[in-house]
Protein backbone atom coordinates (compact mmCIF):
# COMPACT_ATOMS: atom_id res chain seq x y z
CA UNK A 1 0.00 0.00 0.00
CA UNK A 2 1.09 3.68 -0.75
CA UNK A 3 0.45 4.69 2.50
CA UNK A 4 2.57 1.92 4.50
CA UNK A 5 5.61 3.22 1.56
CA UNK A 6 5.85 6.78 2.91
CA UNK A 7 5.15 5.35 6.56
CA UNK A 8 8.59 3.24 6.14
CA UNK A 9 10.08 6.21 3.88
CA UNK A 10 9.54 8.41 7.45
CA UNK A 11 10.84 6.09 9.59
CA UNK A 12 13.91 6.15 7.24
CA UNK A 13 14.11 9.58 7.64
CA UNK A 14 13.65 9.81 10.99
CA UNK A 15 16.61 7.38 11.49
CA UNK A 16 18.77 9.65 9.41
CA UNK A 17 18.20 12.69 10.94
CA UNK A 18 18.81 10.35 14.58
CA UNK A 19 21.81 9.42 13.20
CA UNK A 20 22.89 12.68 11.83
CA UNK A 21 22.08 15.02 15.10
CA UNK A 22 24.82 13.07 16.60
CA UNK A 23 27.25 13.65 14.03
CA UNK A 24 26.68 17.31 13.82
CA UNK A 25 26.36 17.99 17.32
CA UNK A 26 30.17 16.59 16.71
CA UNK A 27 30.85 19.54 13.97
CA UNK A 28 31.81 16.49 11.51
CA UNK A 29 33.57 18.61 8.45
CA UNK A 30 32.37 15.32 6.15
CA UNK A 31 28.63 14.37 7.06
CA UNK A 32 26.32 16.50 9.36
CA UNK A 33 22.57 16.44 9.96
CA UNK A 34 20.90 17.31 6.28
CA UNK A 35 23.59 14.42 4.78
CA UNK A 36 22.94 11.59 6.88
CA UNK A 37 18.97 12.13 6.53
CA UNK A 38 19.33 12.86 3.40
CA UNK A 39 21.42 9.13 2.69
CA UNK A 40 19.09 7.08 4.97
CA UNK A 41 16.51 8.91 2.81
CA UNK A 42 17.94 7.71 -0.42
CA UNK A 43 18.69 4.11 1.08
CA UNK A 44 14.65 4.30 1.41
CA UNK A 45 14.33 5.35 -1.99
CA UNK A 46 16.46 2.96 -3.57
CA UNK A 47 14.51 0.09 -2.22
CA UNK A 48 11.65 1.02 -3.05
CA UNK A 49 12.50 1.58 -6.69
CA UNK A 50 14.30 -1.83 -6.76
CA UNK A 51 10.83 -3.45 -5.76
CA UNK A 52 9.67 -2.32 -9.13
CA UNK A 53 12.97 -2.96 -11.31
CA UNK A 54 16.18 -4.51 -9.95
CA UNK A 55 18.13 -5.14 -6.97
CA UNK A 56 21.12 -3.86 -8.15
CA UNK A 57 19.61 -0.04 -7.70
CA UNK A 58 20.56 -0.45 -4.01
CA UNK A 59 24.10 -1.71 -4.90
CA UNK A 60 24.23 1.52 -7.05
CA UNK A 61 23.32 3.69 -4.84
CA UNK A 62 25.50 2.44 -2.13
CA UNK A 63 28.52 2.37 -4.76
CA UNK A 64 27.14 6.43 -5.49
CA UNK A 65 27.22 7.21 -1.55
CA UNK A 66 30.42 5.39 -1.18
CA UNK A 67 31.62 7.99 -3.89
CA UNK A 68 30.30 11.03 -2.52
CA UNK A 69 32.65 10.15 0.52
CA UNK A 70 35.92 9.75 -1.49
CA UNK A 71 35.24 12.96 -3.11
CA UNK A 72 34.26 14.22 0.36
CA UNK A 73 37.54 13.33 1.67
CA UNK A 74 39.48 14.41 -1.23
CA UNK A 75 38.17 17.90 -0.64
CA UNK A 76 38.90 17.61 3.30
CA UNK A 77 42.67 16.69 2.05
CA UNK A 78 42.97 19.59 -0.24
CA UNK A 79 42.04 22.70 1.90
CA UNK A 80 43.88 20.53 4.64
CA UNK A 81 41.09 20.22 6.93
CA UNK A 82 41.54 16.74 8.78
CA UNK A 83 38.77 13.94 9.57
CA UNK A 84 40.71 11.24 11.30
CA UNK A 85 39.17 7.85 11.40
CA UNK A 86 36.87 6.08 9.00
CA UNK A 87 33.97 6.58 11.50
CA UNK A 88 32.08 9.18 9.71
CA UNK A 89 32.48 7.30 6.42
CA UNK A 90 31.02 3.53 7.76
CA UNK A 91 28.27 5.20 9.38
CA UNK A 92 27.31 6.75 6.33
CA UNK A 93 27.57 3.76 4.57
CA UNK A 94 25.22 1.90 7.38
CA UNK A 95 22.54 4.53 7.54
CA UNK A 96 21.98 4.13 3.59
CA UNK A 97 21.69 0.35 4.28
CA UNK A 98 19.07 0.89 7.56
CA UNK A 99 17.34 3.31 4.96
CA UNK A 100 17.09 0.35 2.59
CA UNK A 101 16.32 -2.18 4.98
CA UNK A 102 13.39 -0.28 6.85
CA UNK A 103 11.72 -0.42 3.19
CA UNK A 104 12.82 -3.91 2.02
CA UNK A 105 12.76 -5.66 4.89
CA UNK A 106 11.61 -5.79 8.73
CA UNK A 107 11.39 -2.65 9.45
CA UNK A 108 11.79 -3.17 13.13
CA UNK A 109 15.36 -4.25 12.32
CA UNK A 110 15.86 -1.43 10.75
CA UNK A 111 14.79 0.68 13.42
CA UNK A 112 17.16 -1.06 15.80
CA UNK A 113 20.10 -1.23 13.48
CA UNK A 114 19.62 2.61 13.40
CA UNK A 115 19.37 3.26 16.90
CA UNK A 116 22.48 1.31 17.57
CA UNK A 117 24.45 3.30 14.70
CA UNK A 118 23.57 6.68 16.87
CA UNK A 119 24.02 5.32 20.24
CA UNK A 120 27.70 3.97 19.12
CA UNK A 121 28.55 7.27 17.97
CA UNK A 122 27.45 8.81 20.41
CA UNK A 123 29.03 7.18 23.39
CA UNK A 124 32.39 7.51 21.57
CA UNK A 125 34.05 9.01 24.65
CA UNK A 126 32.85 6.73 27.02
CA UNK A 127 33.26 3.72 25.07
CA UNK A 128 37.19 4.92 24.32
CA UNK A 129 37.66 5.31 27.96
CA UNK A 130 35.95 2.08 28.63
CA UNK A 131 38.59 0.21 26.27
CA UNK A 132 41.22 2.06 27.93
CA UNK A 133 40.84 0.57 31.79
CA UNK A 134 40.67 -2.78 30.39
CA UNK A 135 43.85 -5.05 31.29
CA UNK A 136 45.41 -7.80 29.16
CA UNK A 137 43.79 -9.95 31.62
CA UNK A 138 39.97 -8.63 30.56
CA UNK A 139 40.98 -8.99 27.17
CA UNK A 140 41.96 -12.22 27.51
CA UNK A 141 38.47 -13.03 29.46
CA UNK A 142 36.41 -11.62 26.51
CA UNK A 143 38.73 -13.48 24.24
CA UNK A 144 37.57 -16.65 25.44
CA UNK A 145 34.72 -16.44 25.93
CA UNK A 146 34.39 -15.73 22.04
CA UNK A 147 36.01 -19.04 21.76
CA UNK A 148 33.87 -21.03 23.72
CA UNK A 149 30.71 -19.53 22.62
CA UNK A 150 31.53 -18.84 18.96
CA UNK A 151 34.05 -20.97 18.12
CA UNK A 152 33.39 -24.12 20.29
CA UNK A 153 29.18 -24.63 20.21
CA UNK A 154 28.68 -24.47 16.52
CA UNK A 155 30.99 -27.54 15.82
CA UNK A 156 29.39 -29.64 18.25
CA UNK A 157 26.74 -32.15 16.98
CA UNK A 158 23.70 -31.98 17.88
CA UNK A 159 22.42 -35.08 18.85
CA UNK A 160 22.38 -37.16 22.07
CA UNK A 161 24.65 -39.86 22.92
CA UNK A 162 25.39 -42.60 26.10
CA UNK A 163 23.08 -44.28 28.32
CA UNK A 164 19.68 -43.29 28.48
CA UNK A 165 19.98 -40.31 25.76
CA UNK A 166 20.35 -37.33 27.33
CA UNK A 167 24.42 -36.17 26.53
CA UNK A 168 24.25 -33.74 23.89
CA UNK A 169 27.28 -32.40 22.93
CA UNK A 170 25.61 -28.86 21.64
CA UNK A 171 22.77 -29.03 24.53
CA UNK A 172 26.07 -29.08 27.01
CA UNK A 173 28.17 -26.71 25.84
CA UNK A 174 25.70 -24.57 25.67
CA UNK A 175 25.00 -24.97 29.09
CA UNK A 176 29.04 -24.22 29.20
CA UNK A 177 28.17 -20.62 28.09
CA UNK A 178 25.33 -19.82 29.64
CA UNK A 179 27.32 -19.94 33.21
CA UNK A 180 30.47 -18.86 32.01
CA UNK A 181 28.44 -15.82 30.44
CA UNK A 182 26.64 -15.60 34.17
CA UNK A 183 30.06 -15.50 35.26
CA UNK A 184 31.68 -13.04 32.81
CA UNK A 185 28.97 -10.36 33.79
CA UNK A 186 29.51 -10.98 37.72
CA UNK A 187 33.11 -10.35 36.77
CA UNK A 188 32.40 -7.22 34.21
CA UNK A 189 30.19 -5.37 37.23
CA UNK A 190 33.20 -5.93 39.45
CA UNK A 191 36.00 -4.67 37.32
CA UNK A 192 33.58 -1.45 37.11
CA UNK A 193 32.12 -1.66 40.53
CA UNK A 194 34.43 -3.78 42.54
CA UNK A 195 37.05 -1.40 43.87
CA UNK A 196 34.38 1.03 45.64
CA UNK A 197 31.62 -1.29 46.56
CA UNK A 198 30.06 -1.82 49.61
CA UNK A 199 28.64 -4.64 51.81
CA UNK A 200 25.71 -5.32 49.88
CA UNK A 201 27.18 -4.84 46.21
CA UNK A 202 30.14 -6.76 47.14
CA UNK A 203 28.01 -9.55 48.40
CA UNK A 204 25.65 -9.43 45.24
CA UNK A 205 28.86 -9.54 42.95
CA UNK A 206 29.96 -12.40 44.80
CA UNK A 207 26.90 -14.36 44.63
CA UNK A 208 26.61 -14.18 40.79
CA UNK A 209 30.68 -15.02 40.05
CA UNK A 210 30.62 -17.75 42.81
CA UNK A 211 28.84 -17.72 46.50
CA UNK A 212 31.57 -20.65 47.49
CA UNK A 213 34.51 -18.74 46.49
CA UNK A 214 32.44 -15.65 48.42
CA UNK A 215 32.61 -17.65 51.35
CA UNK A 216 36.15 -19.06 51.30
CA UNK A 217 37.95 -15.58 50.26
CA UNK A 218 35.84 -14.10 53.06
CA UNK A 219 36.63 -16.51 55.82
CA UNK A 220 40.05 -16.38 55.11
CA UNK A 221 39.46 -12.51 55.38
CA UNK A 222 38.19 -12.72 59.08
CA UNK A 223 41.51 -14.21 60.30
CA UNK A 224 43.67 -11.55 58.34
CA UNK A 225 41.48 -8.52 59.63
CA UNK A 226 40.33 -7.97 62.77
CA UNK A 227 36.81 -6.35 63.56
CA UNK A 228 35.10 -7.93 60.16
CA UNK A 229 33.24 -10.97 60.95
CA UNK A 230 29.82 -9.14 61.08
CA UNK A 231 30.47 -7.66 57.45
CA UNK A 232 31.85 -10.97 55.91
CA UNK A 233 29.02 -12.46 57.46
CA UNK A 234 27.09 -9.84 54.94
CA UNK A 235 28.28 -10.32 52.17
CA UNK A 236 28.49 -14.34 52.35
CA UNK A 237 24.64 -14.11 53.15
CA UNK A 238 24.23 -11.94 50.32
CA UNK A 239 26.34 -13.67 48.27
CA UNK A 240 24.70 -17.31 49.07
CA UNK A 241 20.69 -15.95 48.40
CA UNK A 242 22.05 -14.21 45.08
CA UNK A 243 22.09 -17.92 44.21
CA UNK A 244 18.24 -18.07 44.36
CA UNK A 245 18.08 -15.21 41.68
CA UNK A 246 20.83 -17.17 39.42
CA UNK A 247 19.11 -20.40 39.57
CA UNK A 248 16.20 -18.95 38.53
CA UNK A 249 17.93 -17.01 35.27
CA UNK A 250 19.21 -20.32 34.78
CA UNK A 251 16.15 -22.47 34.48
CA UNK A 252 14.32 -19.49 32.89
CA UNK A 253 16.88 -19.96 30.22
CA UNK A 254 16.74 -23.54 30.03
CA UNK A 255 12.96 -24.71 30.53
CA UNK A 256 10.71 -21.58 29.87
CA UNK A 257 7.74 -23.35 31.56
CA UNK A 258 9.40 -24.87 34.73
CA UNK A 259 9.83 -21.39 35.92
CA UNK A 260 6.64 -20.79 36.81
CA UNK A 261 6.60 -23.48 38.86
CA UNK A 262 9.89 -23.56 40.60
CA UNK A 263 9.83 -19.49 41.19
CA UNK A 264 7.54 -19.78 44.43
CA UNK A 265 9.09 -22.01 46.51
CA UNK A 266 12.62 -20.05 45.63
CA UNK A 267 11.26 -17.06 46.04
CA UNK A 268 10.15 -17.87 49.44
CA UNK A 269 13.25 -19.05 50.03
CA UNK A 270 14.86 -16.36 48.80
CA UNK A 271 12.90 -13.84 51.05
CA UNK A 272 14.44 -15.94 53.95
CA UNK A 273 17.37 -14.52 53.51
CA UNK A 274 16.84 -11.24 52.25
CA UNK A 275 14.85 -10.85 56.02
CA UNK A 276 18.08 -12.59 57.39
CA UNK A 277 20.14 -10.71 55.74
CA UNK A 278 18.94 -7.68 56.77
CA UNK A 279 18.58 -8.96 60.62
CA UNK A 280 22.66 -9.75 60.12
CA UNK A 281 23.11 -5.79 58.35
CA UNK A 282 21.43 -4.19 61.53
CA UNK A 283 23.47 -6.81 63.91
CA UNK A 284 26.52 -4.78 63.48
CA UNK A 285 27.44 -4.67 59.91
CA UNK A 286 29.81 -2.16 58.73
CA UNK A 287 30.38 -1.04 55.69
CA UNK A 288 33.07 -3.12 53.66
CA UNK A 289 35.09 -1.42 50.80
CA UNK A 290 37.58 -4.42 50.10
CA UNK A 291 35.69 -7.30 47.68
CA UNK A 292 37.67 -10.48 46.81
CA UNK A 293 38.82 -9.97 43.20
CA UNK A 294 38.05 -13.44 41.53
CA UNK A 295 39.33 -15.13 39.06
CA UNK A 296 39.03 -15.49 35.15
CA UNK A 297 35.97 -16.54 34.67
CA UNK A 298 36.27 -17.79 31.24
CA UNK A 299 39.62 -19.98 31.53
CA UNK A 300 38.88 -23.06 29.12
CA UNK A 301 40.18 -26.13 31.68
CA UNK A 302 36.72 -24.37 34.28
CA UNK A 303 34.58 -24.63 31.42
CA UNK A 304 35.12 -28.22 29.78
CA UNK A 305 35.29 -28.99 33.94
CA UNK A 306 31.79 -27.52 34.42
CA UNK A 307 30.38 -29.31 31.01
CA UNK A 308 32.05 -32.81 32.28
CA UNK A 309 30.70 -32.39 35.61
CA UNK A 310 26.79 -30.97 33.77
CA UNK A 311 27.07 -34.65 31.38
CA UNK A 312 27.76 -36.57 34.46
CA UNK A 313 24.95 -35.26 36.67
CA UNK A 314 22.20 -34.83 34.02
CA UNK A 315 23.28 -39.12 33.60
CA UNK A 316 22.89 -39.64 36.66
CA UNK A 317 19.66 -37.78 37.55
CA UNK A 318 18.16 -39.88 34.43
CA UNK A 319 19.81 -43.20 35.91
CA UNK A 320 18.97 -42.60 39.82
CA UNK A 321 15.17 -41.83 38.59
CA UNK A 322 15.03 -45.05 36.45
CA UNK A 323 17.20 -47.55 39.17
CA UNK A 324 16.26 -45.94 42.59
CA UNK A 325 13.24 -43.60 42.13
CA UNK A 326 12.98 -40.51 44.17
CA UNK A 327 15.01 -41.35 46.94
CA UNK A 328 18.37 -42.08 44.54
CA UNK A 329 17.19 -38.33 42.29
CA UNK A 330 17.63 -36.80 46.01
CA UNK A 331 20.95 -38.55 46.66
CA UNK A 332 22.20 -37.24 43.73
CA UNK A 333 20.74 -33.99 44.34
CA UNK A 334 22.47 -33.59 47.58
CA UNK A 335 25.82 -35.31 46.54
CA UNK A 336 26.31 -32.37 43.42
CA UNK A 337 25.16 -29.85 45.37
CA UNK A 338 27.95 -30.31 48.22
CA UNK A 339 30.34 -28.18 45.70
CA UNK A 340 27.87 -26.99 42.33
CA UNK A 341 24.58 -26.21 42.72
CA UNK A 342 24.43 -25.06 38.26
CA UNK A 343 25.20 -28.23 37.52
CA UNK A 344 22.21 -30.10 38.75
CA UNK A 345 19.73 -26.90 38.18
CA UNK A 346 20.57 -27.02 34.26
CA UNK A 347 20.33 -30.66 33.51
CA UNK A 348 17.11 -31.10 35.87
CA UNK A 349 15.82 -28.03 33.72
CA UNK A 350 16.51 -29.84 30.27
CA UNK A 351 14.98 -32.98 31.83
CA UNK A 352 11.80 -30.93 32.69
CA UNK A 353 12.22 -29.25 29.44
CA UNK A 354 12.31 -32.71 27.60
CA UNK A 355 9.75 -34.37 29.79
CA UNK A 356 11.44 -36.77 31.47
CA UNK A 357 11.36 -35.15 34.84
CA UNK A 358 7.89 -33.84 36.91
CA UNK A 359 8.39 -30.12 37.62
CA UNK A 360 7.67 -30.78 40.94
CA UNK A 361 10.28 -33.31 41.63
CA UNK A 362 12.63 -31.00 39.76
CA UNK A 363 12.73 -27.60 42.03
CA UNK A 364 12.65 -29.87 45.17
CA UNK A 365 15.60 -31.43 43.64
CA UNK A 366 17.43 -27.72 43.32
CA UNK A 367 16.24 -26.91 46.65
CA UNK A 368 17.49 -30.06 48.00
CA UNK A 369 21.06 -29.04 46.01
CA UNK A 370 21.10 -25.22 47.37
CA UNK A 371 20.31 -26.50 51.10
CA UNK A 372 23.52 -28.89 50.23
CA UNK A 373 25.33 -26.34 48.80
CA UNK A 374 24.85 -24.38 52.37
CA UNK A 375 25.80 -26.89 54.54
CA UNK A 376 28.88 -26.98 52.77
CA UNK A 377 29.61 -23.57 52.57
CA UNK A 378 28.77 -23.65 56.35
CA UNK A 379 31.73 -26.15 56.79
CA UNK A 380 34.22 -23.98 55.07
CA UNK A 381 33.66 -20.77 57.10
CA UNK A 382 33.90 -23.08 60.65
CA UNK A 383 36.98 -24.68 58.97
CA UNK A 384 38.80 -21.39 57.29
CA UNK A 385 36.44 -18.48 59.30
CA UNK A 386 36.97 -17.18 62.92
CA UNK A 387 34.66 -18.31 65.39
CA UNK A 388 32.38 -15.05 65.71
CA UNK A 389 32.12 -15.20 62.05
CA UNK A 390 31.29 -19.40 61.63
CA UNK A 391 28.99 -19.02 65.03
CA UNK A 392 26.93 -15.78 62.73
CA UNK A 393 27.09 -17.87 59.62
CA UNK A 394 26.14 -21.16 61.54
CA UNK A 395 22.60 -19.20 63.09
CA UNK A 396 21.86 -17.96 59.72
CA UNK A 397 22.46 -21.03 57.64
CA UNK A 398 20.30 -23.36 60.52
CA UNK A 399 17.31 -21.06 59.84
CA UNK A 400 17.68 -20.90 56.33
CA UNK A 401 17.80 -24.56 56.24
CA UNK A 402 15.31 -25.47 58.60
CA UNK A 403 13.15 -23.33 56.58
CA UNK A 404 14.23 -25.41 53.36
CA UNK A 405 12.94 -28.08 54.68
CA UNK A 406 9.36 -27.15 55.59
CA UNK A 407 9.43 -26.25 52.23
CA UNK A 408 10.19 -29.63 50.81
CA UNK A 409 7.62 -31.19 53.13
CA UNK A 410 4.98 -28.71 52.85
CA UNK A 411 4.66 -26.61 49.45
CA UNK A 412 2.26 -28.39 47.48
């Protein structure tokens, strides 16, 4: 219809002029305001005319824009006016194609590809002096995780292997990225956050890189430093009911509609300790400006680790179920959870997802694994902790998990 034409030949315009405001709030000598609307414009055009004739007037019209901008920078050269950077140039290039595409194609993609072309430009500064604080050792986290996401997962077959079908190569490795992605974003907010936060970020930070490294790190703090055992308490509390929030991202992720089911019984749970929490905060808490740095979170011996340990537990949920019934599925449960509680929360997702598991067997399962996961955690700080600091710990975690357990007996 005509009138859906001009609608998309607006939007192309507006994206041009978006684009362009950016560029000439930035006093660009090549492009400004009137040239980039006026290229997304012809993008527009060009599309539309190569509905009625040929492609190739889009590949024209990009080869004409691409020529404007050589003669553009000839001319810059000449009355020695300088435009460092091929910035300008590329994102006049891109706005002719979002012009095109918002005609010829979706034009919601269009209007996103646009939006991101101004918002890059426009956070220029910030993104240059993002880049700058980076160390080798962030680049190398970024690296690899490009590597095991990119690189790794589309090689992998997709199909299941070993007993009882449920290893697939793909299915775990993607399971690989989704916590080493968790992971790489606990350790991105710390690298920007880390060095100033307090009590309750540092705790939050801790919980979504690792609540058991939270724990050990902080015991081990309560020996070196006097006069912290109420903080560390904090942030290991914090830390250790961040874990409700991950699992939850995790089977979200995984099984769609298990979440629905699993969320209220965490939730409760997870209120425990938020009230807990805050009953530790106002117990004496002070404010703590010195977070554990952690580790790389994207190291490639942690990661084929994690997916060997995933394959073995998703096995042996689906042989404890078929051998021993409920009572072996807790077992195994409580045996994974001593040390990873992702582990059994993904592959009791994809058995939910893949309906060989009841929903309701499967979040008592991940309860059952968190309450382990507690009682272990609960060890370390009486084994590496000081005593006022295990004795805090030790009240909070028997609450917690005497709470746990009502739930398992009594949610419905």
């Amino acid at each position: 219809m005509l009138s859906d034409t001009f609608l998309d030949l607006a939007i192309a315009l507006g994206l041009g002029l978006l684009v362009g405001l950016q560029k000439e709030r930035a006093a660009s000598p090549l492009a400004g305001l009137r040239t980039f609307a006026l290229v997304s414009l012809a993008g527009g055009i060009s599309a539309v005319v190569a509905t009625q004739t040929t492609p190739w007037v889009v590949v024209a019209g990009l080869l004409a824009v691409t020529a404007f901008m050589i003669t553009g920078n000839v001319v810059l050269l000449h009355e020695e006016e300088s435009d460092p950077g091929q910035t300008t140039e590329v994102a006049v290039v891109v706005t002719f194609l979002v012009g095109a595409l918002t005609v010829a194609g979706p034009a919601e993609v269009g209007i996103v590809c646009g939006a991101t072309t101004a918002m890059l430009l426009h956070l220029r500064d910030e993104l240059h002096h993002w880049v700058g604080k980076l160390t080798d050792r962030d680049v190398r986290a970024i690296m690899q995780f490009v590597v095991i996401s990119l690189v790794v997962l589309p090689v992998l077959p997709d199909r299941a292997f070993g007993p009882y079908h449920v290893v697939n190569p793909r299915q775990v490795w993607w399971m690989v990225v989704l916590i080493v992605g968790l992971n790489l974003a606990g350790y991105g907010a710390f690298r920007i956050f880390g060095e100033r936060a307090g009590t309750v970020l540092a705790g939050v930070l801790g919980g979504v890189i690792s609540s058991t490294a939270t724990t050990v790190g902080y015991a081990r703090q309560t020996h070196a430093r006097k006069g912290m055992d109420a903080s560390a308490v904090v942030v290991v509390w914090i830390a250790s009911g961040v874990v409700f929030v991950r699992v939850m991202l995790e089977i979200g992720a995984v099984a769609p509609s298990f979440l629905p089911i699993a969320a209220g019984p965490l939730a409760v749970m997870l209120a425990v300790f938020v009230v807990l929490a805050t009953f530790a905060w106002k117990s004496g808490a002070t404010p703590s400006d010195m977070p554990i740095e952690p580790g790389n979170p994207t190291e490639l011996k942690p990661a084929v680790l994690f997916g060997a340990i995933y394959a073995v537990v998703i096995v042996f949920v689906a042989a404890a179920q078929d051998l021993l019934g409920d009572a072996g599925l807790y077992a195994v449960a409580a045996v994974s959870g001593l040390t990873d509680v992702d582990a059994l929360t993904l592959s009791t997702s994809r058995l939910v997802a893949t309906e060989r598991l009841s929903p309701d067997t499967a979040w008592r399962l991940v309860v059952v694994a968190i309450l382990s996961n507690l009682v272990f955690k609960l060890i370390l700080a009486a084994s590496l902790g000081s005593r006022p600091f295990a004795r805090r710990l030790g009240v909070l975690g028997g609450v917690a998990i005497a709470v746990g357990v009502g739930i398992l007996f009594i949610w419905p």
